[in-house]
Each structure stands twice: as C-alpha cells, then as structure tokens.
PDB file of N, CA and C in Angstrom:
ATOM      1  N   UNK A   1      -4.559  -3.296 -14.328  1.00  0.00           N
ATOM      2  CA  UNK A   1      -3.531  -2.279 -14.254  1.00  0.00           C
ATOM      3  C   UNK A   1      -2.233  -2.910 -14.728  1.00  0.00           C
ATOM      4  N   UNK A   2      -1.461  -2.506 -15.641  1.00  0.00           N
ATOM      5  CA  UNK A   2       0.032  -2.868 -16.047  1.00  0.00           C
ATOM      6  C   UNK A   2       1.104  -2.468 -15.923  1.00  0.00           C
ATOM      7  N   UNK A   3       0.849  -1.106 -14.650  1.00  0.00           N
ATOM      8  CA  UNK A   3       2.398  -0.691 -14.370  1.00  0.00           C
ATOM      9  C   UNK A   3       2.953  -1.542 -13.712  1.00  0.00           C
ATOM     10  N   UNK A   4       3.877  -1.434 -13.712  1.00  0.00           N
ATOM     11  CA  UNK A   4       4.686  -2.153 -12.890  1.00  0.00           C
ATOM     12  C   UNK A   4       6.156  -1.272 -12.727  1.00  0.00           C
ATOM     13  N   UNK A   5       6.348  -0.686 -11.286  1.00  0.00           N
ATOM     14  CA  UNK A   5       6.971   0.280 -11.140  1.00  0.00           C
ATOM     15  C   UNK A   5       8.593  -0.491 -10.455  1.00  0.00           C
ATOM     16  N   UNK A   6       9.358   0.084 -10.622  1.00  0.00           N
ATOM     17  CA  UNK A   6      10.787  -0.470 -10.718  1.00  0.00           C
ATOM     18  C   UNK A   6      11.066  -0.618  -8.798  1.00  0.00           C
ATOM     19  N   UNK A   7      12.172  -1.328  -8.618  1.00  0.00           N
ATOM     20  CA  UNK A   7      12.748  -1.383  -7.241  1.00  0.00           C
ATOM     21  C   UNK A   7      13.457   0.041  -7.092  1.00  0.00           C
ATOM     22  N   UNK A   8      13.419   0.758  -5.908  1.00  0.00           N
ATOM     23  CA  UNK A   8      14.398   2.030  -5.549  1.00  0.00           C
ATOM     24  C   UNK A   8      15.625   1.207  -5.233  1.00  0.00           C
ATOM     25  N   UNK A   9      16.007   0.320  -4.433  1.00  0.00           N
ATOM     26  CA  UNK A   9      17.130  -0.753  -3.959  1.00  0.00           C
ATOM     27  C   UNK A   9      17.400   0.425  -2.714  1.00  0.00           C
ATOM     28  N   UNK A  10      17.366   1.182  -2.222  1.00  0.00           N
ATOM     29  CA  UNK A  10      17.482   2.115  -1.165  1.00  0.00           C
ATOM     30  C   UNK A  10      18.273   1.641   0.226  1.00  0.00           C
ATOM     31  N   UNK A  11      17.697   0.309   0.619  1.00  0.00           N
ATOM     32  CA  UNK A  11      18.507  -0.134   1.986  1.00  0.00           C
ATOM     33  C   UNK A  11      17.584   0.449   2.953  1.00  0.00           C
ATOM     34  N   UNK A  12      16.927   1.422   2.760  1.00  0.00           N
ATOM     35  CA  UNK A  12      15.818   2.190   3.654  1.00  0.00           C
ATOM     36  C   UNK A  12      14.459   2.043   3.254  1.00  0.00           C
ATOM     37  N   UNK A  13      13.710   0.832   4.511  1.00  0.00           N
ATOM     38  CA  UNK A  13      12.268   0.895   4.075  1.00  0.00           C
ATOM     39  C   UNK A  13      11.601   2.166   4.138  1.00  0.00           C
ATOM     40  N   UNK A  14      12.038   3.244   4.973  1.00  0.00           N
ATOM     41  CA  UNK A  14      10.876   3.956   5.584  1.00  0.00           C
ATOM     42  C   UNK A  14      10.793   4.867   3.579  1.00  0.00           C
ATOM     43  N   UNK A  15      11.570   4.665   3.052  1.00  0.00           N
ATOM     44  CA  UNK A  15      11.744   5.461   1.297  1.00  0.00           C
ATOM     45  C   UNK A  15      11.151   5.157   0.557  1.00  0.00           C
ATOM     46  N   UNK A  16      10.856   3.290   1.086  1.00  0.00           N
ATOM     47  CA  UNK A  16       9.931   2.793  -0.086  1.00  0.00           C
ATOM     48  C   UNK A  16       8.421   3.158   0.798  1.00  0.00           C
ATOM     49  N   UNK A  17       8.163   3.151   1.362  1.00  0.00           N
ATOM     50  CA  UNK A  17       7.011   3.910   1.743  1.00  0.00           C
ATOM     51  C   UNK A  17       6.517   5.078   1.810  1.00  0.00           C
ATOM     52  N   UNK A  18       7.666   6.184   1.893  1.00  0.00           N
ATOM     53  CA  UNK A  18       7.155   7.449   1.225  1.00  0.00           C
ATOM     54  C   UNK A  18       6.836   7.105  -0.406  1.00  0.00           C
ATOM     55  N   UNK A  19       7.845   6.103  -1.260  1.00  0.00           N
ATOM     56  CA  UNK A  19       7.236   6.198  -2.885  1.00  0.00           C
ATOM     57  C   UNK A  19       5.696   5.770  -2.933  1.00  0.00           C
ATOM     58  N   UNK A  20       5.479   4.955  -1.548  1.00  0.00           N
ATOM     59  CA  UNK A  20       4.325   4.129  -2.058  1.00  0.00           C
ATOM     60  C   UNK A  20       3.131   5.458  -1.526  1.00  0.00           C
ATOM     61  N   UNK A  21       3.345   5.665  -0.923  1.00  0.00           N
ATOM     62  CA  UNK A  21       2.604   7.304  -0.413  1.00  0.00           C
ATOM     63  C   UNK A  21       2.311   8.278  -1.401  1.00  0.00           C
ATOM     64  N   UNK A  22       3.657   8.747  -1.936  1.00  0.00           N
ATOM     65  CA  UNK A  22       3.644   9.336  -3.171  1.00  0.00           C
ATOM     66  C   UNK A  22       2.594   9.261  -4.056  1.00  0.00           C
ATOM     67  N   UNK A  23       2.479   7.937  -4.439  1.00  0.00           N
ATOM     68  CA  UNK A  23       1.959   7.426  -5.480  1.00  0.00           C
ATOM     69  C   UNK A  23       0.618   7.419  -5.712  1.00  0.00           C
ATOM     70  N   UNK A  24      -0.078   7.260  -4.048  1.00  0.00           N
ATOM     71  CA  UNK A  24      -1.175   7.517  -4.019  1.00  0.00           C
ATOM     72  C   UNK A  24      -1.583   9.088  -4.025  1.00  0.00           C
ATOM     73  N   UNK A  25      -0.967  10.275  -3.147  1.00  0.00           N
ATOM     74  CA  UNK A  25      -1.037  11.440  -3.302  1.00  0.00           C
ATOM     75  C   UNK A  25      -1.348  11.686  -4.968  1.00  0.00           C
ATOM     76  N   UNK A  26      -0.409  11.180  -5.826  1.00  0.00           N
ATOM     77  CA  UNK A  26      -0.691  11.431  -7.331  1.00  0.00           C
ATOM     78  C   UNK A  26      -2.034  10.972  -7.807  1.00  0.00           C
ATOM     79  N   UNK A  27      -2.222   9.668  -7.025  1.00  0.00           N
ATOM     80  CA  UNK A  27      -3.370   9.065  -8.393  1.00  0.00           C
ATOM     81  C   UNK A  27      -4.194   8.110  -6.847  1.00  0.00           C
ATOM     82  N   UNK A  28      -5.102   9.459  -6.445  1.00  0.00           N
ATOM     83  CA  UNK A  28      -5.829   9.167  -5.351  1.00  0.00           C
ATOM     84  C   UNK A  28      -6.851   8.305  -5.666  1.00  0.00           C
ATOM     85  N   UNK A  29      -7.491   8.209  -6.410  1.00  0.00           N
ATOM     86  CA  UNK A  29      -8.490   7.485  -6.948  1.00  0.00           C
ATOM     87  C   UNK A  29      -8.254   5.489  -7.245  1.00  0.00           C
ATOM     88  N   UNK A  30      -6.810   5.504  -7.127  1.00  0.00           N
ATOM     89  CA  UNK A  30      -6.327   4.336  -7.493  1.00  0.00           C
ATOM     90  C   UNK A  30      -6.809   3.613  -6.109  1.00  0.00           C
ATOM     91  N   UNK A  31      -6.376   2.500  -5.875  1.00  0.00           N
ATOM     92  CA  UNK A  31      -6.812   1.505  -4.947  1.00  0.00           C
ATOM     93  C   UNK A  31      -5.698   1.052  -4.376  1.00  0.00           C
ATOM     94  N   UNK A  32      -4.633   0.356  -5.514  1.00  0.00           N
ATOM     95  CA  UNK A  32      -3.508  -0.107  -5.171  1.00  0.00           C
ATOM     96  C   UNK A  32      -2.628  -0.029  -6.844  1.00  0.00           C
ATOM     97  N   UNK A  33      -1.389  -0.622  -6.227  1.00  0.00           N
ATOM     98  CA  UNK A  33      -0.492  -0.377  -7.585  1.00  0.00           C
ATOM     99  C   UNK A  33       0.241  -1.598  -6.993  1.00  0.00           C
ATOM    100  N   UNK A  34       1.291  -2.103  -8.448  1.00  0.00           N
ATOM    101  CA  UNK A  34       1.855  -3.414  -8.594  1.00  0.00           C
ATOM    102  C   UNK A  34       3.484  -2.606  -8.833  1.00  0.00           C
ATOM    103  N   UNK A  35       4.788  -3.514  -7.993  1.00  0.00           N
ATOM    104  CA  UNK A  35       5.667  -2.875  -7.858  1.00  0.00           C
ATOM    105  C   UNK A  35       6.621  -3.975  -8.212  1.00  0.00           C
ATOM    106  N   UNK A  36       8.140  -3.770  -8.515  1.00  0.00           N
ATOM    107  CA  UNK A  36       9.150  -5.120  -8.084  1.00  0.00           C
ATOM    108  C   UNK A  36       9.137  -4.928  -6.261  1.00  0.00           C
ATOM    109  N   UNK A  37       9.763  -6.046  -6.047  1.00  0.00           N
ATOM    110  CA  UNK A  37       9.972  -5.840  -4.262  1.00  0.00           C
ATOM    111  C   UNK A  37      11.218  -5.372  -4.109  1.00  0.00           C
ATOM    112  N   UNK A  38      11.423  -4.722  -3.445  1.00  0.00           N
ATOM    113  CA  UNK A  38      12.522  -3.810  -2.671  1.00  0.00           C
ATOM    114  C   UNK A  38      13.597  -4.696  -2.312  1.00  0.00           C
ATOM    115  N   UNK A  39      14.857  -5.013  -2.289  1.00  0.00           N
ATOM    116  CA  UNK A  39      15.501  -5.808  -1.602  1.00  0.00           C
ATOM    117  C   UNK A  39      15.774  -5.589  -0.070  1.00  0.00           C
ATOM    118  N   UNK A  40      15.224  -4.809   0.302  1.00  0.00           N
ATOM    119  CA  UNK A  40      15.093  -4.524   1.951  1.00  0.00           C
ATOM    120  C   UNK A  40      13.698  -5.045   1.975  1.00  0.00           C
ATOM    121  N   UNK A  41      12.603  -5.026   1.491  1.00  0.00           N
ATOM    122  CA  UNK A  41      11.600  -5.494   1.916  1.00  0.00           C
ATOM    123  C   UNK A  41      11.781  -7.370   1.618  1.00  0.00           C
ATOM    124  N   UNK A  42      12.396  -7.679   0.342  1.00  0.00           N
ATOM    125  CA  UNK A  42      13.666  -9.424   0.744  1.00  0.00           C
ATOM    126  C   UNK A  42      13.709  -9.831   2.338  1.00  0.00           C
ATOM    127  N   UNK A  43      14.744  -8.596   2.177  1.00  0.00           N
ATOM    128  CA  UNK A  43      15.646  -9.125   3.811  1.00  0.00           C
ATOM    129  C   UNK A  43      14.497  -8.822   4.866  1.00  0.00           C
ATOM    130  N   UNK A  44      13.540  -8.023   4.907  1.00  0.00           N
ATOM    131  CA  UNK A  44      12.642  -7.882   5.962  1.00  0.00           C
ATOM    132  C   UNK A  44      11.793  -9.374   6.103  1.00  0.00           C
ATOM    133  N   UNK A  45      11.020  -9.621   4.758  1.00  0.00           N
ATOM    134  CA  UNK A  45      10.498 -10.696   5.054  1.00  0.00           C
ATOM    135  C   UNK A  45      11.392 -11.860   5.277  1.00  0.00           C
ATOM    136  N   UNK A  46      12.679 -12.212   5.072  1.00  0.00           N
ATOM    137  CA  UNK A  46      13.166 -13.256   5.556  1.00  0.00           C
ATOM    138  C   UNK A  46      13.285 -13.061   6.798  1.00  0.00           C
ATOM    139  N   UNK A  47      13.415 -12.453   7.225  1.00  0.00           N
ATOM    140  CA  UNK A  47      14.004 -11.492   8.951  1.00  0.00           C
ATOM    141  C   UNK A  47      12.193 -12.102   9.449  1.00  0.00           C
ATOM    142  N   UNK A  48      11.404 -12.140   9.128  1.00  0.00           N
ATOM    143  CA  UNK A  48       9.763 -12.749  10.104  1.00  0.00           C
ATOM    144  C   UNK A  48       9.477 -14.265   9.667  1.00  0.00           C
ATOM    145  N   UNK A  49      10.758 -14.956   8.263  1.00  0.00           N
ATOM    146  CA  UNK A  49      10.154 -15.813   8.342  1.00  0.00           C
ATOM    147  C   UNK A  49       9.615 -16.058   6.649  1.00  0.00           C
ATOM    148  N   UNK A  50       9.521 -15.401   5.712  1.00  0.00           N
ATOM    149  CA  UNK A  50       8.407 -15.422   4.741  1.00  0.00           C
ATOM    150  C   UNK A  50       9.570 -16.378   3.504  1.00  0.00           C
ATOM    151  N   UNK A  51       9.046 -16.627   2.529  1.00  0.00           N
ATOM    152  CA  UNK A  51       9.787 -17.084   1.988  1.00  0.00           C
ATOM    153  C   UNK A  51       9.792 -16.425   0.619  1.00  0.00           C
ATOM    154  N   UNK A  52      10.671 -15.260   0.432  1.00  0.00           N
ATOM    155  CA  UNK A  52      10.975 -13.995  -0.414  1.00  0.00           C
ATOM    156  C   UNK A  52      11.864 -14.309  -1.000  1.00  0.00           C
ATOM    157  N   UNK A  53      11.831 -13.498  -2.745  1.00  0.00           N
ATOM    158  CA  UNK A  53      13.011 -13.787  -3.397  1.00  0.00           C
ATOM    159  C   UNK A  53      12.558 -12.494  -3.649  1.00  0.00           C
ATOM    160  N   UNK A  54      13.795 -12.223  -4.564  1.00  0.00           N
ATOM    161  CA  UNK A  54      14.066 -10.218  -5.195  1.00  0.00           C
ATOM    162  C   UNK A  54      13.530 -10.901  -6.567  1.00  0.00           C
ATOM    163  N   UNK A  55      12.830 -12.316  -7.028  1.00  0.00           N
ATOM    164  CA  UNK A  55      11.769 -12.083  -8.738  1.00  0.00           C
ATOM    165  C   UNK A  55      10.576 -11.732  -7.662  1.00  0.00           C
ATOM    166  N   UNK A  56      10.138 -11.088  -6.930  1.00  0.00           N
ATOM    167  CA  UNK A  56       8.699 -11.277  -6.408  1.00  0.00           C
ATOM    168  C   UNK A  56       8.065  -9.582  -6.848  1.00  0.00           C
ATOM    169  N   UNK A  57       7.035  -9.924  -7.060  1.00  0.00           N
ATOM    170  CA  UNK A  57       6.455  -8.358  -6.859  1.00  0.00           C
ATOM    171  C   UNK A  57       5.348  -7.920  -5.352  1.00  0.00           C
ATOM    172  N   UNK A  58       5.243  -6.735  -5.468  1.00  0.00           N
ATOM    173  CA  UNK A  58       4.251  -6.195  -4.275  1.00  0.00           C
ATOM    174  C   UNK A  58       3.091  -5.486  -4.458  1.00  0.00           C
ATOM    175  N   UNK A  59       2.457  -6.265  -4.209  1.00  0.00           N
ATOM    176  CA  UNK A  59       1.064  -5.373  -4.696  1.00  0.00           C
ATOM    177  C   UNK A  59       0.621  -4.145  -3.103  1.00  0.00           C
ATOM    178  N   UNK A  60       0.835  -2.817  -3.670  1.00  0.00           N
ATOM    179  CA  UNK A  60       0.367  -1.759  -2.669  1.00  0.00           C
ATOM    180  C   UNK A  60      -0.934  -1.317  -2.526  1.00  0.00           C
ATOM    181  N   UNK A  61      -1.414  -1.196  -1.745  1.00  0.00           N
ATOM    182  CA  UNK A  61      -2.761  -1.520  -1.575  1.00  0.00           C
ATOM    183  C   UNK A  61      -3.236  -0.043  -0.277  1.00  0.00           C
ATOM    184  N   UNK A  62      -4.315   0.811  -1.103  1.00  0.00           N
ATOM    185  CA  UNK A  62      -4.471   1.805   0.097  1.00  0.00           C
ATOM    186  C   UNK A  62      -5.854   1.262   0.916  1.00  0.00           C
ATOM    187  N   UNK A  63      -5.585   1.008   1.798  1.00  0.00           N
ATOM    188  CA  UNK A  63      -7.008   0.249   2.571  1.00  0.00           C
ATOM    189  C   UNK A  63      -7.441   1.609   3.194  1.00  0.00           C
ATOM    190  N   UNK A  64      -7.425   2.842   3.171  1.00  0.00           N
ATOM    191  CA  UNK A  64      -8.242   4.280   3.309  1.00  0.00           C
ATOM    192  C   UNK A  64      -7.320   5.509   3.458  1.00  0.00           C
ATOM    193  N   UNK A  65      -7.371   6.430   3.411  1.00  0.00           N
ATOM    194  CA  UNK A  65      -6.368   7.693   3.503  1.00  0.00           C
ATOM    195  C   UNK A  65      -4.979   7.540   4.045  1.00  0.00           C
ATOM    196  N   UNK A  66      -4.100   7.359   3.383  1.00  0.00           N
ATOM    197  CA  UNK A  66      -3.245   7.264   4.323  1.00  0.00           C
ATOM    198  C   UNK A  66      -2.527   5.994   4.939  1.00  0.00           C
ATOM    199  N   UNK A  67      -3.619   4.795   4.656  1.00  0.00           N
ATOM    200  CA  UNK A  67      -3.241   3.361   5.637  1.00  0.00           C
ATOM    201  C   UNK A  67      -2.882   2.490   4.475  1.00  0.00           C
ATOM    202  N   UNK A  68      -1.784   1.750   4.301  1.00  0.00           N
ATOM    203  CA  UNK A  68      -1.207   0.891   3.118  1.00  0.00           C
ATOM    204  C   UNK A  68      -1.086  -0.366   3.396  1.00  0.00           C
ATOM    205  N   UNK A  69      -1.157  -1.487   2.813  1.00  0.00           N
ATOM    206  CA  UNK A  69      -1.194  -3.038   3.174  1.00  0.00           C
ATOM    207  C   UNK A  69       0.238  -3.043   1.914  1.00  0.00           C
ATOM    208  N   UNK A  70       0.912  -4.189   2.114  1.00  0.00           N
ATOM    209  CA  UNK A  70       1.592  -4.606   0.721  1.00  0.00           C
ATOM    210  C   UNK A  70       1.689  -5.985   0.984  1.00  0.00           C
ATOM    211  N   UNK A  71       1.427  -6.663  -0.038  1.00  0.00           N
ATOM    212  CA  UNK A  71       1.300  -8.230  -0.076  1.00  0.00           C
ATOM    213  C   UNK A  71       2.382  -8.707  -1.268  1.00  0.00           C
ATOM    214  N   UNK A  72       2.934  -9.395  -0.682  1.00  0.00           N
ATOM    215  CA  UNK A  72       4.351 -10.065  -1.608  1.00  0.00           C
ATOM    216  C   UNK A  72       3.705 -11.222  -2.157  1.00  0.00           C
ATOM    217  N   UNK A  73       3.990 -11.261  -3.757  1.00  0.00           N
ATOM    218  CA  UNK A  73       3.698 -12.758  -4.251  1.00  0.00           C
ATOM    219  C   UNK A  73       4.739 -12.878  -5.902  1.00  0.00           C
ATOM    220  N   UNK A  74       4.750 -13.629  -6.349  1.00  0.00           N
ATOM    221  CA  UNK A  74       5.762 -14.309  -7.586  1.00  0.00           C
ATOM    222  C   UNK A  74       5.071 -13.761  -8.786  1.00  0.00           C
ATOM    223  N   UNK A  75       4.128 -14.269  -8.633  1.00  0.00           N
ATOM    224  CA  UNK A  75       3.506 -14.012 -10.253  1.00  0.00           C
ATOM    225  C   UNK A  75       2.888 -12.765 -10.738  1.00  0.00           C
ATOM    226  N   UNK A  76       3.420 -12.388 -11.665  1.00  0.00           N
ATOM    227  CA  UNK A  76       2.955 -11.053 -12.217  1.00  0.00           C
ATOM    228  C   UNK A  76       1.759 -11.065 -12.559  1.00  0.00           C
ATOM    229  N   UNK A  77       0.967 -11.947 -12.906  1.00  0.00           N
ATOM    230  CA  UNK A  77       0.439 -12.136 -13.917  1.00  0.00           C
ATOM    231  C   UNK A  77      -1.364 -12.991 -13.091  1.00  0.00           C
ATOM    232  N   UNK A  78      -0.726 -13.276 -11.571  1.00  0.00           N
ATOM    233  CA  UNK A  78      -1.807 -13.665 -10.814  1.00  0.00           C
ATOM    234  C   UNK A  78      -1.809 -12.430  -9.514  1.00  0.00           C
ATOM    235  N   UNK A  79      -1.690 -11.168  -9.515  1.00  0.00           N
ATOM    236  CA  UNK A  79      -1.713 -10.080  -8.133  1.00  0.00           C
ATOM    237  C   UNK A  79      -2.822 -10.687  -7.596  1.00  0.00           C
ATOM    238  N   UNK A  80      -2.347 -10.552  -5.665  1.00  0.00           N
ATOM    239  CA  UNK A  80      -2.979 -10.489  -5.231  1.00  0.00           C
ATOM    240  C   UNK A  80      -5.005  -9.734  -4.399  1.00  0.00           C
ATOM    241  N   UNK A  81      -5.371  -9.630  -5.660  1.00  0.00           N
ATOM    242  CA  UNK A  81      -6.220  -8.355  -5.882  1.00  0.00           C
ATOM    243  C   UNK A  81      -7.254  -8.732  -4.810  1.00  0.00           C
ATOM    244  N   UNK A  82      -7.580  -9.990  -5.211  1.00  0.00           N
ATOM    245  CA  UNK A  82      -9.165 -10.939  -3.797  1.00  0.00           C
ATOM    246  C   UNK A  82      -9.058 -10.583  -2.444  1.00  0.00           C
ATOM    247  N   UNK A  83      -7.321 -11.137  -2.216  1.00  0.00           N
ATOM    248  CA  UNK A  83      -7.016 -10.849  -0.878  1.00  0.00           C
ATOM    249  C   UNK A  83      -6.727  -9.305  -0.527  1.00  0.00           C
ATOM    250  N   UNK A  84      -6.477  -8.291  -1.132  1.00  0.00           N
ATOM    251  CA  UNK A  84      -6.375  -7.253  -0.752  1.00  0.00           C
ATOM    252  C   UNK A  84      -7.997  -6.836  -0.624  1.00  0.00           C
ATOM    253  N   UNK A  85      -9.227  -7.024  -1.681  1.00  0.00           N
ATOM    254  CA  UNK A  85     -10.421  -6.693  -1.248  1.00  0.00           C
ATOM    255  C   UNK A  85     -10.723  -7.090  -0.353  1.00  0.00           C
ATOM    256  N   UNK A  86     -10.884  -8.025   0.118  1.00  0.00           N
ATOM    257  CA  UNK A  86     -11.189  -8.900   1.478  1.00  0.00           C
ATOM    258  C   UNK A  86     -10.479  -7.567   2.394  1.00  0.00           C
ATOM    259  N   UNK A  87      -9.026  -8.207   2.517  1.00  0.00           N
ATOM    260  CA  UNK A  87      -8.877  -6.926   3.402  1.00  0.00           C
ATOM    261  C   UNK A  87      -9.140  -5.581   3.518  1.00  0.00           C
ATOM    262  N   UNK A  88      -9.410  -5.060   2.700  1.00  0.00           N
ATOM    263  CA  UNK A  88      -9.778  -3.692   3.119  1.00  0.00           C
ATOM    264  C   UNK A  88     -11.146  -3.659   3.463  1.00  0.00           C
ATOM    265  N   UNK A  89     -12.152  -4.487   3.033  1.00  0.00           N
ATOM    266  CA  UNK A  89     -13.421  -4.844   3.551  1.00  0.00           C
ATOM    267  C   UNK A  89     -13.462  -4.888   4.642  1.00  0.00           C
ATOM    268  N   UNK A  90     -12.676  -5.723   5.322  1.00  0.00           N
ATOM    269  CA  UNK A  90     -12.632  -5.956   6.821  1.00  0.00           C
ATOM    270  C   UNK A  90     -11.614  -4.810   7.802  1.00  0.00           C
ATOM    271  N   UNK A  91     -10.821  -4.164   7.174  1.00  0.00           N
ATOM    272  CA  UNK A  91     -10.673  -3.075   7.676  1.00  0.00           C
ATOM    273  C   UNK A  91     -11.361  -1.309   7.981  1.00  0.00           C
ATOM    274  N   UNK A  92     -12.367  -1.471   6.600  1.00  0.00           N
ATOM    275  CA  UNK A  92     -13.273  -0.507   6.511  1.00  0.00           C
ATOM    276  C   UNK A  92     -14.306  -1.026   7.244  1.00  0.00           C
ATOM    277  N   UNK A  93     -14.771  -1.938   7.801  1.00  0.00           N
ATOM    278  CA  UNK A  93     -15.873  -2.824   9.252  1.00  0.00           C
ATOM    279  C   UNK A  93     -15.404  -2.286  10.366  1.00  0.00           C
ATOM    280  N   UNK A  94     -14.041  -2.462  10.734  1.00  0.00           N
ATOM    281  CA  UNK A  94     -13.331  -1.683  11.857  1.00  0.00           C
ATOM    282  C   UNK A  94     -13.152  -0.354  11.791  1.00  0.00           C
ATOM    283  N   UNK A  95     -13.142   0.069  11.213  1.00  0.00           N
ATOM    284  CA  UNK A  95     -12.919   1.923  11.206  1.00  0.00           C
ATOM    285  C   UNK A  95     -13.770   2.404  11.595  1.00  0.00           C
ATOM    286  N   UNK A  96     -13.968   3.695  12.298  1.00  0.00           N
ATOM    287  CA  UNK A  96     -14.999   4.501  12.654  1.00  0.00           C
ATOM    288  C   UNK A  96     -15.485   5.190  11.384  1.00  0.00           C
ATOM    289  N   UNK A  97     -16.972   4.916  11.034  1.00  0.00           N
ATOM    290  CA  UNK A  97     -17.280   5.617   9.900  1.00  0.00           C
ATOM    291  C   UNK A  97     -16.600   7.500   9.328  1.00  0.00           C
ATOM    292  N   UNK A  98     -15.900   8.115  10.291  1.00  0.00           N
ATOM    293  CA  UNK A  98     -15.221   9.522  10.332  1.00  0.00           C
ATOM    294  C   UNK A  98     -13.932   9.341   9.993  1.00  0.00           C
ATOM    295  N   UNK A  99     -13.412   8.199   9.912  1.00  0.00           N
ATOM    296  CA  UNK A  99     -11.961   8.039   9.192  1.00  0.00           C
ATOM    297  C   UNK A  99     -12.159   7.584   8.093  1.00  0.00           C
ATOM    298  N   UNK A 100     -13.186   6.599   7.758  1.00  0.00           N
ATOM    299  CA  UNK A 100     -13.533   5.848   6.255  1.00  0.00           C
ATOM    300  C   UNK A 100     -13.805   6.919   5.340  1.00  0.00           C
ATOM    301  N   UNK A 101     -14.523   7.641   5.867  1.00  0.00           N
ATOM    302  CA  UNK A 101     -15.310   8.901   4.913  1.00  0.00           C
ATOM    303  C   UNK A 101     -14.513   9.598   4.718  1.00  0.00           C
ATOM    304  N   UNK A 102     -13.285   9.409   4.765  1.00  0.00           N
ATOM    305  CA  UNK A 102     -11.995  10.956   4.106  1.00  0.00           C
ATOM    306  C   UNK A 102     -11.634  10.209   2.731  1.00  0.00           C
ATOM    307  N   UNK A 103     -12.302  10.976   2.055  1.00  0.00           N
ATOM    308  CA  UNK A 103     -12.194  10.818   0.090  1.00  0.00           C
ATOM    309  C   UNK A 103     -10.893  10.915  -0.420  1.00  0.00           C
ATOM    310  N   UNK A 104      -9.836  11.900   0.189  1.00  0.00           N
ATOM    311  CA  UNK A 104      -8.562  12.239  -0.214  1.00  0.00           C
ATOM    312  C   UNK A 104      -7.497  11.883   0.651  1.00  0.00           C
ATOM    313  N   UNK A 105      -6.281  11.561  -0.077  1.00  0.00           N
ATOM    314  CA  UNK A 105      -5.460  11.361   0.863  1.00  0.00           C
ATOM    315  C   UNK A 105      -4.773  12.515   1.821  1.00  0.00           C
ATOM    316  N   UNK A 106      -4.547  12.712   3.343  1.00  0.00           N
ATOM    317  CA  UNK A 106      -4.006  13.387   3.872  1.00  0.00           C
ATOM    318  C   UNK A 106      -5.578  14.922   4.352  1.00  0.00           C
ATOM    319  N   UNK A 107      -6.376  14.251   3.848  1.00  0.00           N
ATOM    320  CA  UNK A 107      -7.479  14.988   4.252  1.00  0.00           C
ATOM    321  C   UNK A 107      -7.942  15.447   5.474  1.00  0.00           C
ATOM    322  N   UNK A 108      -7.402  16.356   6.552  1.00  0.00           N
ATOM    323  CA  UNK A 108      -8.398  16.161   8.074  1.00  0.00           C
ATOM    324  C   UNK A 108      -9.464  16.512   7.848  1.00  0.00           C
ATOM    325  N   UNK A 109     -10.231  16.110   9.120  1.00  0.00           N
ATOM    326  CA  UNK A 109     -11.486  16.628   9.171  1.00  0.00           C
ATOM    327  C   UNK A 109     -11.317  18.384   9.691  1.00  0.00           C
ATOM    328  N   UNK A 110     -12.071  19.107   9.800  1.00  0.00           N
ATOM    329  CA  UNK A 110     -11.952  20.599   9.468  1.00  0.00           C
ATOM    330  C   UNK A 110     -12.386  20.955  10.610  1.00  0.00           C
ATOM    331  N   UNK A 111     -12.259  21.867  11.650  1.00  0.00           N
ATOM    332  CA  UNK A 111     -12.770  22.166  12.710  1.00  0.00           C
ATOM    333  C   UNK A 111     -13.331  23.457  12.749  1.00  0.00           C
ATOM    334  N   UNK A 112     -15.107  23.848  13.363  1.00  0.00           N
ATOM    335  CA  UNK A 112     -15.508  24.597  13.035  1.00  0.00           C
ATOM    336  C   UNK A 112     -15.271  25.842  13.624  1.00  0.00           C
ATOM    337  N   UNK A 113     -14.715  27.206  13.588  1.00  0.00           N
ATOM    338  CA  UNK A 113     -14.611  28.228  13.967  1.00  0.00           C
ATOM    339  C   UNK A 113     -15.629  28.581  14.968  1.00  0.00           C
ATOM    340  N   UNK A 114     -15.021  28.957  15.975  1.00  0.00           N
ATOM    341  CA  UNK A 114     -15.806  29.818  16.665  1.00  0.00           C
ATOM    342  C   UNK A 114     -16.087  31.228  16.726  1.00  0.00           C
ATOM    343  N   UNK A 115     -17.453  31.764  17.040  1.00  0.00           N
ATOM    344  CA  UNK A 115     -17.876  33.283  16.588  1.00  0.00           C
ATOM    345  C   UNK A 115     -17.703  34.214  17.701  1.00  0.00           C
TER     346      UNK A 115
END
C-alpha cells in the first residue's frame, strides 16, 4: 500500500481517530493504512515514555469492526505489517466468535422480531 495520508495537527486525539474510523468506513475491506503521526499522538507517546519524533509514521490497523491498534515507527519504507498480523491474530483468539464474524464496520448483530 503507498498512501500515505497527511497529519490533521488538530491538538485533539479523539479527531485523529474519528479520521482513522473514517477511513475504514470508506475502504472496509482494507486491514490497515499508513499515516504521518499526529503531533498530539508525539506528545502522547512522550507523555508514557516512547521515544517519538513528528518524522515517524503510524501504521492503523483494524484488528475487527470497529477496534483500531496504531503502531508508531520511523521508516516508511519498513511498516510495521508482522507485528500488526501477530496482533490481530491474537486478538481474533480472544474475541467471541459473534464479534469476529461482523464483516462490516459498525455492523450489529440484528435482533429477531417477535410474532
């Protein structure tokens, strides 16, 4: 994949996570997408500790309907793709097979009418 989608600079994570939401709503079929990092998501990871610069990118990652991982790393050109399979492997082990099985994003399960 070669997008590589621009920083919002927002100051508000909860914005860059509706884009990253967005994104999947559009192009459900995708897995994950490659981003610049946010300069609030910078200051977040310095704020736990990580050792972040604003050259880093984020690889977004839908581990099932709805549930997003993002993994910060430098190189464009090496995404973290292994470690995001791994993880969602091991997150789709933990799920109840009735949450894994929703194909679309924002999908409920349907409840049957009564007669």
């Amino acid at each position: 994949m070669s997008e590589t989608f621009r920083s919002l600079d927002t100051g508000n994570i909860q914005i860059v996570k509706d884009r990253d939401a967005s994104y999947f709503r559009i192009y459900p079929k995708r897995e994950y997408y490659i981003r610049k990092i946010d300069p609030i998501e910078v200051e977040e990871g310095l704020t736990i500790g990580q050792n972040v610069n604003s050259d880093a990118f984020v690889l977004v990652g839908q581990m099932a309907p709805g549930v997003r991982t993002r993994l910060i790393f430098a190189d464009r050109d090496n995404p973290p793709i292994a470690e995001f399979t791994i993880q969602k492997s091991q997150f789709a082990d933990l799920m109840p097979n009735s949450f894994n099985s929703r194909k679309q994003h924002g999908v409920k399960k349907k409840k049957k009418k009564k007669k």
